[in-house]
C-alpha atoms as a PDB file:
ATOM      1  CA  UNK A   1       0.000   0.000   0.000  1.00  0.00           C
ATOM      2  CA  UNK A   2       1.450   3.221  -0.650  1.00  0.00           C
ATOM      3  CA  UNK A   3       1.976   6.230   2.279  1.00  0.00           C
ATOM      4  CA  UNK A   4       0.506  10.143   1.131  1.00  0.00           C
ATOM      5  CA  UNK A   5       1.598  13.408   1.586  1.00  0.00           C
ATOM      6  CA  UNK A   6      -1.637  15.226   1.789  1.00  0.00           C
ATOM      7  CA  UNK A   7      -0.692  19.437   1.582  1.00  0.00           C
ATOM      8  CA  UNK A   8      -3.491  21.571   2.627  1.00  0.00           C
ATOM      9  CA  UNK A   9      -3.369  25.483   2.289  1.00  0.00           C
ATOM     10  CA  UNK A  10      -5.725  25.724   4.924  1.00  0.00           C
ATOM     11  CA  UNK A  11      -7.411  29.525   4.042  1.00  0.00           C
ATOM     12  CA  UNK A  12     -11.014  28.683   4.449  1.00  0.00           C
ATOM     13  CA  UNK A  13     -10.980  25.816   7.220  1.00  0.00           C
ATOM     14  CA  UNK A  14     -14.449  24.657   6.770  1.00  0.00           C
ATOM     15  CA  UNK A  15     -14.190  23.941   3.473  1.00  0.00           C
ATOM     16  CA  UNK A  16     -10.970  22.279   3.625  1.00  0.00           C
ATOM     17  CA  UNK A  17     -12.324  20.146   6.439  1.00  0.00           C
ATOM     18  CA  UNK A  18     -14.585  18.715   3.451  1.00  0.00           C
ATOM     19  CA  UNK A  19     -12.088  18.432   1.002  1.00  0.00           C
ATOM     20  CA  UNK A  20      -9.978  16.572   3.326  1.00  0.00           C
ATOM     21  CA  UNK A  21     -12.912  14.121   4.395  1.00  0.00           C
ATOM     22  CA  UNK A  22     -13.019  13.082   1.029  1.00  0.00           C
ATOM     23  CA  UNK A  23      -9.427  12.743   0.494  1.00  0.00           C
ATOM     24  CA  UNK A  24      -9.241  10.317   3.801  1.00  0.00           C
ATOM     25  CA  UNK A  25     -12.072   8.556   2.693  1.00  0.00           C
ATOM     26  CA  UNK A  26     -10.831   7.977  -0.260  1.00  0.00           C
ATOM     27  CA  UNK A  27      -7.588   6.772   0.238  1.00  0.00           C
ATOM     28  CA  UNK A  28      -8.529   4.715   3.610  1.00  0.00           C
ATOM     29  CA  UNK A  29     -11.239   2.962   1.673  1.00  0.00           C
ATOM     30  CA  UNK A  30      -8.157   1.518  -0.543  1.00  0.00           C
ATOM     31  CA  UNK A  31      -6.130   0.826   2.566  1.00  0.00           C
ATOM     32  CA  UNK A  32      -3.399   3.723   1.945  1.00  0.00           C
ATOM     33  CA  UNK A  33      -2.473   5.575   4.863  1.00  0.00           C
ATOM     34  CA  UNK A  34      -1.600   9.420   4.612  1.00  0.00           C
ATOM     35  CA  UNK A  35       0.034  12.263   6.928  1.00  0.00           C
ATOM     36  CA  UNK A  36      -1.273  15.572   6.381  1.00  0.00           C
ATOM     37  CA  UNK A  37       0.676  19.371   6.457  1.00  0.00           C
ATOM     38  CA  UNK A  38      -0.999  22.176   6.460  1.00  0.00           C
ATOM     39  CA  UNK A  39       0.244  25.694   5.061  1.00  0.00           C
ATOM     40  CA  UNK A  40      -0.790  29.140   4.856  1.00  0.00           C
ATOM     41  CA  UNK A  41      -2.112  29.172   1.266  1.00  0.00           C
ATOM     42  CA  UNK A  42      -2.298  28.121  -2.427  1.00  0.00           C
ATOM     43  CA  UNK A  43       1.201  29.925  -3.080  1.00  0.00           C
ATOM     44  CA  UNK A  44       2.636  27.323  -0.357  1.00  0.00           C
ATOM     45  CA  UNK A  45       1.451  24.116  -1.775  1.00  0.00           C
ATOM     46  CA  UNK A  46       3.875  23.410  -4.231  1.00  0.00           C
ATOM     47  CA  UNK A  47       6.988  23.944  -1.811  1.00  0.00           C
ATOM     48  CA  UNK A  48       5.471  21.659   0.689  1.00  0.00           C
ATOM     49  CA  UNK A  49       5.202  19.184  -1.557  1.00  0.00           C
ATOM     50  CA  UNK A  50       8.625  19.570  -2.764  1.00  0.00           C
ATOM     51  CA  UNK A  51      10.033  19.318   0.952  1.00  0.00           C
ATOM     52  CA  UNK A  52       7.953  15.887   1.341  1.00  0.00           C
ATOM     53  CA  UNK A  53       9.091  14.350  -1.906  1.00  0.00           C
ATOM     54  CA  UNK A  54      13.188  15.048  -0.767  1.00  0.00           C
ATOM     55  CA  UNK A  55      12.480  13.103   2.721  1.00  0.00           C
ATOM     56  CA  UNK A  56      11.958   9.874   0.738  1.00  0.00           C
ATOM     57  CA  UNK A  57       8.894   9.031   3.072  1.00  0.00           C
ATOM     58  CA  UNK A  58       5.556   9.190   0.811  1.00  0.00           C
ATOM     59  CA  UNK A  59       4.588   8.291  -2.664  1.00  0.00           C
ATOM     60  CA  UNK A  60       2.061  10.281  -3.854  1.00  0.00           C
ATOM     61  CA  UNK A  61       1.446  13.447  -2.749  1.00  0.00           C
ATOM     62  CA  UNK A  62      -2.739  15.581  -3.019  1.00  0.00           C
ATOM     63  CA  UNK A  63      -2.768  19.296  -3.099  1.00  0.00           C
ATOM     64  CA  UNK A  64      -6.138  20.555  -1.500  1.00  0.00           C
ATOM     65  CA  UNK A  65      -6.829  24.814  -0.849  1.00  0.00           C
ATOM     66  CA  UNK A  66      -9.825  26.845  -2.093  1.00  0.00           C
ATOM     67  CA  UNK A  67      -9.048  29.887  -3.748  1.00  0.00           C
ATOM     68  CA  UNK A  68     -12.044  31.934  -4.575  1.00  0.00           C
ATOM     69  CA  UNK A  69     -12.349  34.797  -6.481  1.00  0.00           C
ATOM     70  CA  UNK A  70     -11.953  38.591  -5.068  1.00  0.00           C
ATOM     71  CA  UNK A  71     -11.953  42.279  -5.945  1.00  0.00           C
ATOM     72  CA  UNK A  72      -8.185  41.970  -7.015  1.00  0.00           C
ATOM     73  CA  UNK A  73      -5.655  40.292  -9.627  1.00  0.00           C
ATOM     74  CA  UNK A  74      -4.808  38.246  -6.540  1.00  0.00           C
ATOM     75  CA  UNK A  75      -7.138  35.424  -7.291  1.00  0.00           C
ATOM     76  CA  UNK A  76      -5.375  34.865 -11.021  1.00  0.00           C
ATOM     77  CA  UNK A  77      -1.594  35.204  -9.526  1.00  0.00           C
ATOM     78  CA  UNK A  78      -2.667  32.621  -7.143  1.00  0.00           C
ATOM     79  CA  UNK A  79      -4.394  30.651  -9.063  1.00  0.00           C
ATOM     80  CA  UNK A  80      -1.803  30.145 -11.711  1.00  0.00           C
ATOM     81  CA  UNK A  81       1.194  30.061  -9.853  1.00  0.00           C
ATOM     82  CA  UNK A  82       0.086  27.351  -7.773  1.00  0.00           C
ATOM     83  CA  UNK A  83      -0.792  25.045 -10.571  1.00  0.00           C
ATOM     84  CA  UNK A  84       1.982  25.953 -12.442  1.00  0.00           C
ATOM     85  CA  UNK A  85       4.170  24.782  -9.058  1.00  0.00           C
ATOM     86  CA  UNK A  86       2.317  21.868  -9.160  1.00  0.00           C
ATOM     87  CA  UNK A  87       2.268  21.014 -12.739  1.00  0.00           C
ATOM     88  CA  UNK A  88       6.311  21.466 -12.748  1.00  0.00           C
ATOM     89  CA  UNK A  89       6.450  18.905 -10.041  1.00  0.00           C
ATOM     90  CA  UNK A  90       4.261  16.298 -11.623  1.00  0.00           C
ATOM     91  CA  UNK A  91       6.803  16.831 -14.705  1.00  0.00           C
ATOM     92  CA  UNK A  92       9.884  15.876 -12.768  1.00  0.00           C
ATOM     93  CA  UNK A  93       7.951  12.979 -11.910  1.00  0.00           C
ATOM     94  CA  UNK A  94       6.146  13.209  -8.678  1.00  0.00           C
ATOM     95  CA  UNK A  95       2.475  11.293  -8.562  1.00  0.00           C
ATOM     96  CA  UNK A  96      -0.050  14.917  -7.566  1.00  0.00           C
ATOM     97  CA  UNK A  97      -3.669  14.735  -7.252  1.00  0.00           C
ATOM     98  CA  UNK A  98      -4.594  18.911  -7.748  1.00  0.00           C
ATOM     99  CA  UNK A  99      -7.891  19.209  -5.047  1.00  0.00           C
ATOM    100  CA  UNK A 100      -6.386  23.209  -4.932  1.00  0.00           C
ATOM    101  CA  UNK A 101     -10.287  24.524  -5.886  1.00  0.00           C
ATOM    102  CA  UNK A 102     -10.383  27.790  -8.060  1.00  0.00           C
ATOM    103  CA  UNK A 103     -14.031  29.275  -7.983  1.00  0.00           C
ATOM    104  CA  UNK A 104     -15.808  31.919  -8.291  1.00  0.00           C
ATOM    105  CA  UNK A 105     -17.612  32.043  -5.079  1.00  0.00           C
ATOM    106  CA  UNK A 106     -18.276  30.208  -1.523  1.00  0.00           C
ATOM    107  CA  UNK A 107     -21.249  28.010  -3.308  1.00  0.00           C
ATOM    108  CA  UNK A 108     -19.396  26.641  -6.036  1.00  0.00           C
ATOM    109  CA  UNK A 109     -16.773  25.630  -3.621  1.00  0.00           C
ATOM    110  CA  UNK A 110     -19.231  23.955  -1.042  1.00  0.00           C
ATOM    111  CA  UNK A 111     -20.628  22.348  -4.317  1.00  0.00           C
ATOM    112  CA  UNK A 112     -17.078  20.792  -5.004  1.00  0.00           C
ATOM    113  CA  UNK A 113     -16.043  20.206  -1.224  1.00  0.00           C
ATOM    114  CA  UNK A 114     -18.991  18.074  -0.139  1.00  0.00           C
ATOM    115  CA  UNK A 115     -18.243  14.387  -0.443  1.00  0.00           C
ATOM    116  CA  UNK A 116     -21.399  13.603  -1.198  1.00  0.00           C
ATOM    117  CA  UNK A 117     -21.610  16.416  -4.001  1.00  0.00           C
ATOM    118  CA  UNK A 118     -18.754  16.622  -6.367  1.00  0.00           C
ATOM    119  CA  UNK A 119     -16.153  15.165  -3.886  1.00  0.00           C
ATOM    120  CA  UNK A 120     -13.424  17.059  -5.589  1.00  0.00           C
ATOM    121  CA  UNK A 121     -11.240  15.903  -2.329  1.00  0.00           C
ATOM    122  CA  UNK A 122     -12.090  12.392  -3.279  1.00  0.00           C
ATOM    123  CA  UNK A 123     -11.300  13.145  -6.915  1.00  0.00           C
ATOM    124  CA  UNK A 124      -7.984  14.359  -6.083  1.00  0.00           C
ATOM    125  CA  UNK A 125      -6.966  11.156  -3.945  1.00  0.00           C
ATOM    126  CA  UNK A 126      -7.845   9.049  -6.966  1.00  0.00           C
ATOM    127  CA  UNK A 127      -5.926  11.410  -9.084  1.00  0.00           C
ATOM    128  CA  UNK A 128      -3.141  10.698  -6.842  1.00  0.00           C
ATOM    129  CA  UNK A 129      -3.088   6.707  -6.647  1.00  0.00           C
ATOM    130  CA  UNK A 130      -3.598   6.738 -10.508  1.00  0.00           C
ATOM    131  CA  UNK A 131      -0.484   8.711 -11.405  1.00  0.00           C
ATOM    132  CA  UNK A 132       1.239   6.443  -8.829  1.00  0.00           C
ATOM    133  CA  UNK A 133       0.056   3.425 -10.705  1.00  0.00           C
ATOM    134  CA  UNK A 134       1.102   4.833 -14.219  1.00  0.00           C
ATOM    135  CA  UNK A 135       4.512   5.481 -12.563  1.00  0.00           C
ATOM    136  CA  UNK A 136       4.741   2.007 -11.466  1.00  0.00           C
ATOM    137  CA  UNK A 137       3.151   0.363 -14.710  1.00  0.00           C
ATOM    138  CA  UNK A 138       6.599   2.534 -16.760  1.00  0.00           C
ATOM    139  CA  UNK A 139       9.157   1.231 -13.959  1.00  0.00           C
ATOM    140  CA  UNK A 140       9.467   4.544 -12.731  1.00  0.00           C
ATOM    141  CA  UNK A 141      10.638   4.743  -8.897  1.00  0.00           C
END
């Protein structure tokens, strides 16, 4: 079974406490088990992840945040920055499920946090284990 790095930018906390739900769920139903970081936002995921991957401990790694839109540029910068972090990670190699939510406003997010909803938590877990799978189907350590 493999061990996760789950990275939370933990800005809205009751949302997050959904996404995570559904990332746990997710990866306990398959009988993974999972330590989970939290930092102070989007911008920070990437990094984390990073720092996990160079202790040799974990396998796959799931991003989770919410990032919703404001007055301000802000919600772009962050937005794209912390996929791009994430996307240059996955391209070195590194099996990321992306649960880092980009909305518009509080109900779309609730609408993709809820487990029984969109589970996008869930979605990202599964993300996860299948980009560990392809890894291990090409030989890829």
């Amino acid at each position: 079974m493999a061990h996760l790095l789950i990275v939370e930018a933990r800005f809205y906390s009751h949302l997050n406490d959904m996404l995570l739900g559904g990332v746990k769920s997710a990866l306990e139903a398959e009988g993974h088990s999972h330590e989970t970081v939290t930092v102070p936002g989007a911008l920070e995921v990437p990094a984390a992840i990073a720092l996990g991957h160079e202790t040799g401990r974990f396998d796959a790694y799931v991003a989770l945040g919410v990032v919703i839109r404001g007055e301000t540029y802000h919600f772009e910068v962050v937005s794209n920055e912390s996929a791009r972090g994430i996307m240059a990670l996955t391209l070195d190699g590194l099996a990321i499920g992306n649960g880092i939510l980009t909305v518009e406003n509080e109900e779309q997010a609730l609408a993709r946090a809820d487990k029984t909803r969109k589970d996008k938590g869930g979605e990202a877990a599964k993300a996860a284990l299948a980009m560990l799978a392809l890894k291990e189907q090409f030989g890829v350590a």
